[in-house]
Protein backbone atom coordinates (compact mmCIF):
# COMPACT_ATOMS: atom_id res chain seq x y z
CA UNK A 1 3.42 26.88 -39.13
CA UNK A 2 1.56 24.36 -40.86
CA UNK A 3 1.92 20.70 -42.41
CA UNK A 4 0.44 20.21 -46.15
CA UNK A 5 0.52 17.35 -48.17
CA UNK A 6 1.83 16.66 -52.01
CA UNK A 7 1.38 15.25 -54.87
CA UNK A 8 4.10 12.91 -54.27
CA UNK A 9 2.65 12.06 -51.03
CA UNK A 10 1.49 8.17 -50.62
CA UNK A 11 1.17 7.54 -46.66
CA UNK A 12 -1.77 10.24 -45.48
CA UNK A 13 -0.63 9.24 -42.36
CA UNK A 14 2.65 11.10 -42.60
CA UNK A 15 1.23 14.49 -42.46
CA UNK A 16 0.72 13.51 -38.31
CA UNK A 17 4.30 12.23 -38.15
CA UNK A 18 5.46 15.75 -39.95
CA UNK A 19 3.21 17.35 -37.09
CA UNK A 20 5.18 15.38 -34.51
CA UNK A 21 8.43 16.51 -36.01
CA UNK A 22 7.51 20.16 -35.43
CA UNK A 23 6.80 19.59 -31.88
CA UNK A 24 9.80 17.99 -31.19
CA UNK A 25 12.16 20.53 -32.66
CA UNK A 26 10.61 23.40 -30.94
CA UNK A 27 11.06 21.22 -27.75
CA UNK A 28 14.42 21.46 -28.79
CA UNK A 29 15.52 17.87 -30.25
CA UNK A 30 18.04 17.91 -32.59
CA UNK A 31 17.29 17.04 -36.42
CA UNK A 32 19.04 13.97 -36.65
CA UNK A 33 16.96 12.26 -33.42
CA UNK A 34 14.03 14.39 -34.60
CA UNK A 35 13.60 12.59 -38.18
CA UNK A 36 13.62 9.07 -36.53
CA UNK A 37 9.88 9.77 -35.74
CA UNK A 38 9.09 9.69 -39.21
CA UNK A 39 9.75 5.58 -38.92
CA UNK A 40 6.26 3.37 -38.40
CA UNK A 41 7.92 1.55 -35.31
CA UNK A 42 9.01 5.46 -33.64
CA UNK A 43 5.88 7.33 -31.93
CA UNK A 44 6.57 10.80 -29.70
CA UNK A 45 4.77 11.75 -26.58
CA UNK A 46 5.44 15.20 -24.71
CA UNK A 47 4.66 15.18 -21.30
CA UNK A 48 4.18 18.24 -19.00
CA UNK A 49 5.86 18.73 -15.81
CA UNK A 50 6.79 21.04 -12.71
CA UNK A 51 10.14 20.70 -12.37
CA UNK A 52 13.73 19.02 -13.63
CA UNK A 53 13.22 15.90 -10.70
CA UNK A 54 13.23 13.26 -13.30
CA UNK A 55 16.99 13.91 -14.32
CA UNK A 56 18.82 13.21 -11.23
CA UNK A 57 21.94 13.77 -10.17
CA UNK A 58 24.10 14.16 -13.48
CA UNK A 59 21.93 12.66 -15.40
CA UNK A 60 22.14 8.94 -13.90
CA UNK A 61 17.95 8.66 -13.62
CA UNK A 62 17.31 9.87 -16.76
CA UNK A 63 19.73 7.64 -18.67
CA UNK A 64 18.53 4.20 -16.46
CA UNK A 65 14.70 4.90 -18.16
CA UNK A 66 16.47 5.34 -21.44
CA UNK A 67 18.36 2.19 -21.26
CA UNK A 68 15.44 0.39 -19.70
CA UNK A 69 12.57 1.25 -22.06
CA UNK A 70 14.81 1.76 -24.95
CA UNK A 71 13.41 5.51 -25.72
CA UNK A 72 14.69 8.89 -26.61
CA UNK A 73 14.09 11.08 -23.58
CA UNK A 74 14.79 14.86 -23.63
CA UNK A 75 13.49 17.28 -20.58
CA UNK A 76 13.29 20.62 -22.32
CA UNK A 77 11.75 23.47 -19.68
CA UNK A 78 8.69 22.06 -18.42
CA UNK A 79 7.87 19.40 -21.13
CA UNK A 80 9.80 16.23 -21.56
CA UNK A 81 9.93 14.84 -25.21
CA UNK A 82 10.23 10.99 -25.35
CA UNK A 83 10.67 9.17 -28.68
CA UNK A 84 10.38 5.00 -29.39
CA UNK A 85 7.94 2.16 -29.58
CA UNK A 86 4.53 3.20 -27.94
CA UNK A 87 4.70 0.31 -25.04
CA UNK A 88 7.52 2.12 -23.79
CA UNK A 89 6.09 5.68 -24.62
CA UNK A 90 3.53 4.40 -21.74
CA UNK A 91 6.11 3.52 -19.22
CA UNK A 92 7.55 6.54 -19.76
CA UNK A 93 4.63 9.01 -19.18
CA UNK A 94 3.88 6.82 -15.91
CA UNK A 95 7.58 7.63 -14.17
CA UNK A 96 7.30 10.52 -15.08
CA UNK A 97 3.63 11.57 -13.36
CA UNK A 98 4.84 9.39 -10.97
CA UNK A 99 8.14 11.65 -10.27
CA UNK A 100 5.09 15.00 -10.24
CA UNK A 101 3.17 13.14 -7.59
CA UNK A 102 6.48 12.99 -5.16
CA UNK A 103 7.05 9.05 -5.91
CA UNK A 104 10.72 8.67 -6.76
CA UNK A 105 11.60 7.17 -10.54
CA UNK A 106 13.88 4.64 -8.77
CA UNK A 107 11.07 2.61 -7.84
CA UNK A 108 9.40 2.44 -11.21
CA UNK A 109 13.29 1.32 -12.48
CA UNK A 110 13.33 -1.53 -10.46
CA UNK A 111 9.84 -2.51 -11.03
CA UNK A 112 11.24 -2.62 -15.38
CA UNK A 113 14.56 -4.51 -14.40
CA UNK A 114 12.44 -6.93 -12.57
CA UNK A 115 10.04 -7.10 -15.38
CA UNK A 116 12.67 -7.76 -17.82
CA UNK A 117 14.12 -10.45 -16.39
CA UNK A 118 10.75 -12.28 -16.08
CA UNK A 119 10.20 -11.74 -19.60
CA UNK A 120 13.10 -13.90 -20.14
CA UNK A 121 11.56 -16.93 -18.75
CA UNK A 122 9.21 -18.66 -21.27
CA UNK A 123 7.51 -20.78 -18.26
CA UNK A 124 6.33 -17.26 -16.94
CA UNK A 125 4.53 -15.97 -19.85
CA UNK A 126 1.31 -16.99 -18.76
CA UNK A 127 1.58 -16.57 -15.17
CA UNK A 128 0.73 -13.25 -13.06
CA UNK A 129 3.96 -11.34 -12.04
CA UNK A 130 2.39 -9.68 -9.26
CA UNK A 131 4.20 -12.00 -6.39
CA UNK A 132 7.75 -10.82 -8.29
CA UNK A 133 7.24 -7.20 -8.27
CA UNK A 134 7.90 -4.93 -4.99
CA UNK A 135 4.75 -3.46 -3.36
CA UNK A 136 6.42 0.17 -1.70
CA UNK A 137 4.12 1.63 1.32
CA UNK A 138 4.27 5.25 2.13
CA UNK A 139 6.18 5.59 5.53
CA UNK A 140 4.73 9.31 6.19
CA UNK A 141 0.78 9.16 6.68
CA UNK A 142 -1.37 11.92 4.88
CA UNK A 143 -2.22 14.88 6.83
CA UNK A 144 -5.70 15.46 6.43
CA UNK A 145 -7.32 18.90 5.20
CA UNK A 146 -8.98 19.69 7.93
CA UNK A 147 -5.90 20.16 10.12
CA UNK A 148 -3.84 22.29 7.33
CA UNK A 149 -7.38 24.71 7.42
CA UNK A 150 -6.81 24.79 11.29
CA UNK A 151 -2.91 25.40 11.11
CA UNK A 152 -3.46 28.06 8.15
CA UNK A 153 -6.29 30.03 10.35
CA UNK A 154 -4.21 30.03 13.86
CA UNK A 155 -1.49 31.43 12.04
CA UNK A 156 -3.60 34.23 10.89
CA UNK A 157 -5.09 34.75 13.92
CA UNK A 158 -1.81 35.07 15.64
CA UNK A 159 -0.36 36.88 12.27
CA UNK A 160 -3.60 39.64 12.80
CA UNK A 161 -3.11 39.97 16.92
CA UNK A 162 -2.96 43.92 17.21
CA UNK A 163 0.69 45.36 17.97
CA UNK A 164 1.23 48.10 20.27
CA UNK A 165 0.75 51.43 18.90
CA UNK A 166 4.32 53.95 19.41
CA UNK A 167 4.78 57.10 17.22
CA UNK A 168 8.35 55.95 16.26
CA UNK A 169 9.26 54.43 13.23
CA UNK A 170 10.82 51.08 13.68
CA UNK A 171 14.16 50.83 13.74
CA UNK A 172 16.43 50.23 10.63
CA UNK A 173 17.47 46.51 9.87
CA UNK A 174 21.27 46.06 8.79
CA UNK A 175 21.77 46.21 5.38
CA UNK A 176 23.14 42.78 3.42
CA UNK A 177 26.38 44.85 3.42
CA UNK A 178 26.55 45.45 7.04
CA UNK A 179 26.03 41.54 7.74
CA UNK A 180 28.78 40.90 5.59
CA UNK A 181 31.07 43.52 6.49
CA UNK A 182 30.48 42.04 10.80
CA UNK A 183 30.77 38.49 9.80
CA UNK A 184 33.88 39.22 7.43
CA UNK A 185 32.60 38.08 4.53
CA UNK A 186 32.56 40.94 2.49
CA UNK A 187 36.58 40.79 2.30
CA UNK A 188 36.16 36.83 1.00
CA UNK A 189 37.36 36.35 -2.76
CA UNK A 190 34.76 34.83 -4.81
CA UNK A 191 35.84 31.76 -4.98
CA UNK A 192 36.47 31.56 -1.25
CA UNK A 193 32.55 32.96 -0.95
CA UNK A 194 31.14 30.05 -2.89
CA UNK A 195 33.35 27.52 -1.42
CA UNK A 196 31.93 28.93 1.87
CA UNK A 197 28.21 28.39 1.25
CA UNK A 198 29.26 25.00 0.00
CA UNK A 199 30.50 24.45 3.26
CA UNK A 200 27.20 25.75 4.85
CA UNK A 201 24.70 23.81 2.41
CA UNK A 202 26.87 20.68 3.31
CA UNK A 203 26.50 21.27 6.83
CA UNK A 204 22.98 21.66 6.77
CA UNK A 205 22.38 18.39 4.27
CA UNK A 206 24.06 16.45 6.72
CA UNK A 207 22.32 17.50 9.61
CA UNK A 208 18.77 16.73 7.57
CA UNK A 209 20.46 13.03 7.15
CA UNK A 210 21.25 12.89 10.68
CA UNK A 211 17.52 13.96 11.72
CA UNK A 212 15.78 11.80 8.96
CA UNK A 213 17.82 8.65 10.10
CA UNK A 214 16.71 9.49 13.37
CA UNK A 215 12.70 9.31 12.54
CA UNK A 216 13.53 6.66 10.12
CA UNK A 217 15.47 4.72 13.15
CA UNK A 218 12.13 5.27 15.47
CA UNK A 219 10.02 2.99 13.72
CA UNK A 220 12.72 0.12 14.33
CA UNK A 221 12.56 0.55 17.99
CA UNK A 222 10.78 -2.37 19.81
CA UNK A 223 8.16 -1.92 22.27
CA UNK A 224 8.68 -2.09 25.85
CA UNK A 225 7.58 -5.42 27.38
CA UNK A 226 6.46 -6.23 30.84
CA UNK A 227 9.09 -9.01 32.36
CA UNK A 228 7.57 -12.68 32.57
CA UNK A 229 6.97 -13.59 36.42
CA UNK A 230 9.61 -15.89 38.10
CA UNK A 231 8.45 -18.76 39.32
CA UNK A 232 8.35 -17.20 43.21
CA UNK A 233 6.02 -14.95 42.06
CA UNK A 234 4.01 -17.51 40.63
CA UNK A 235 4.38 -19.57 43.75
CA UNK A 236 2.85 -16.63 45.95
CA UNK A 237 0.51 -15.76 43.69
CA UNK A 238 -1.27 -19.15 43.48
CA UNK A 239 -0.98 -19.54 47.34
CA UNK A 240 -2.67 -16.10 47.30
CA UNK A 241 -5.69 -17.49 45.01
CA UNK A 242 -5.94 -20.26 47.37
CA UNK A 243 -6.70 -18.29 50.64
CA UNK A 244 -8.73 -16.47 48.80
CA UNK A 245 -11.20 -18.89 47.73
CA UNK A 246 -10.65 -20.60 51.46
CA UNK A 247 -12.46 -17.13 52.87
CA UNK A 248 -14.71 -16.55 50.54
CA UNK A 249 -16.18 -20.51 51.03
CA UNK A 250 -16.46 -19.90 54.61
CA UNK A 251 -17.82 -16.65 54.69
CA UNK A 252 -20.57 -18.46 52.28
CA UNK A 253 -20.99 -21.38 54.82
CA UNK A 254 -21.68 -18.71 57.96
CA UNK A 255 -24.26 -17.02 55.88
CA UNK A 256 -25.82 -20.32 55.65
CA UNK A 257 -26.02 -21.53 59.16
CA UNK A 258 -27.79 -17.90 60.48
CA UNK A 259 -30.26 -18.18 57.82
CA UNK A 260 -30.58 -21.86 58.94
């Protein structure tokens, strides 16, 4: 396909904008959002990505950025189209490496509401807005390459460990089928099948919650701490100190008169 000028062309700079109208149609964007690009205040940027994280769940992320940045924002296979003013074209392509490198869009949201509400304030236009914004630390620590080498190599070694040598073949595992037909399954109606594994994949969700809480809850626990000493103690502990220093000054004074 390809983008020619003419003679009734008078912006040269419209043969890019036609460009970026190709690329967003075969991303899928409809015609009518499509031709907004051809505006001077509407720019495109397609970003590439691993997976459909950035939508949440139906759709509630994805619409927050739009509503926030004021862009068009389209996740079509493994490219996400975004339309509107270039600032925001830049906010947009940081959530969304953001989202690749396992860092959650939700944080990047609140970082823009916060932002927008300081840009309300005339008194803070010259001032830094770093005190205002929320600093997130990483609760998990890194695990370092060297132990993921060491994990990966002791499960070979224990994966290559030689097995015992018999001249039968091993026995036959139970068909899918079989399991079914033991467990029952098998005689389920479809829709008594799926509501089944819903069942299941709710169990184990909750169960993840329940453990996650659990290491989250850790961190909250306070140290143990060694009871202060009653005053008793303190009592017999100074009256120890005392004899103490009682011996040790005669001792010193003996020594004294048989070298004398």
């Amino acid at each position: 396909m390809s983008v020619r000028t003419t003679r009734k062309t008078f912006d040269p700079y419209i043969i890019l904008k036609a460009r970026d109208l190709i690329k967003l149609l075969a991303r899928g964007v409809a015609i009518t959002q499509a031709q907004k690009v051809l505006q001077d205040d509407v720019a495109c940027d397609i970003i590439k990505i691993g997976n459909l994280r950035i939508i949440g769940p139906d759709g509630s992320t994805l619409k927050a950025i739009e509503l926030l940045t004021q862009c068009y924002i389209l996740v079509q296979g493994n490219t996400v189209s975004v339309m509107g003013p270039y600032k925001s074209l830049k906010e947009v392509r940081r959530i969304v490496l953001d989202c690749m490198k396992n860092i959650h869009p939700i944080y990047r949201i609140k970082e823009l509401m916060i932002r927008r509400e300081l840009a309300k304030d005339p008194k803070l236009a010259t001032e830094s807005w770093d005190r205002f914004l929320p600093t997130f630390r990483k609760q998990h620590l890194k695990t370092s390459e060297k132990t993921i080498k060491k994990k990966r190599n002791s499960d070979k070694k224990e994966k290559s460990a030689k097995k015992v040598y018999t001249p039968f073949p091993p026995p036959q595992q139970p068909w899918k089928v079989d399991l079914q037909l033991e467990s029952g399954e098998y005689f389920l109606k479809p829709h008594e099948r799926e509501a089944r594994e819903v069942q299941q994949r709710k169990q184990k969700q909750a169960e993840a919650t329940l453990k996650r809480r659990a290491e989250w809850a850790e961190v909250y626990i306070a140290p143990t701490e060694e009871a202060a000493p009653t005053v008793e103690e303190k009592r017999k502990r100074r009256h120890r100190d005392v004899h103490d220093d009682d011996g040790t000054a005669r001792s010193k004074k003996k020594k004294k008169d048989v070298v004398a």
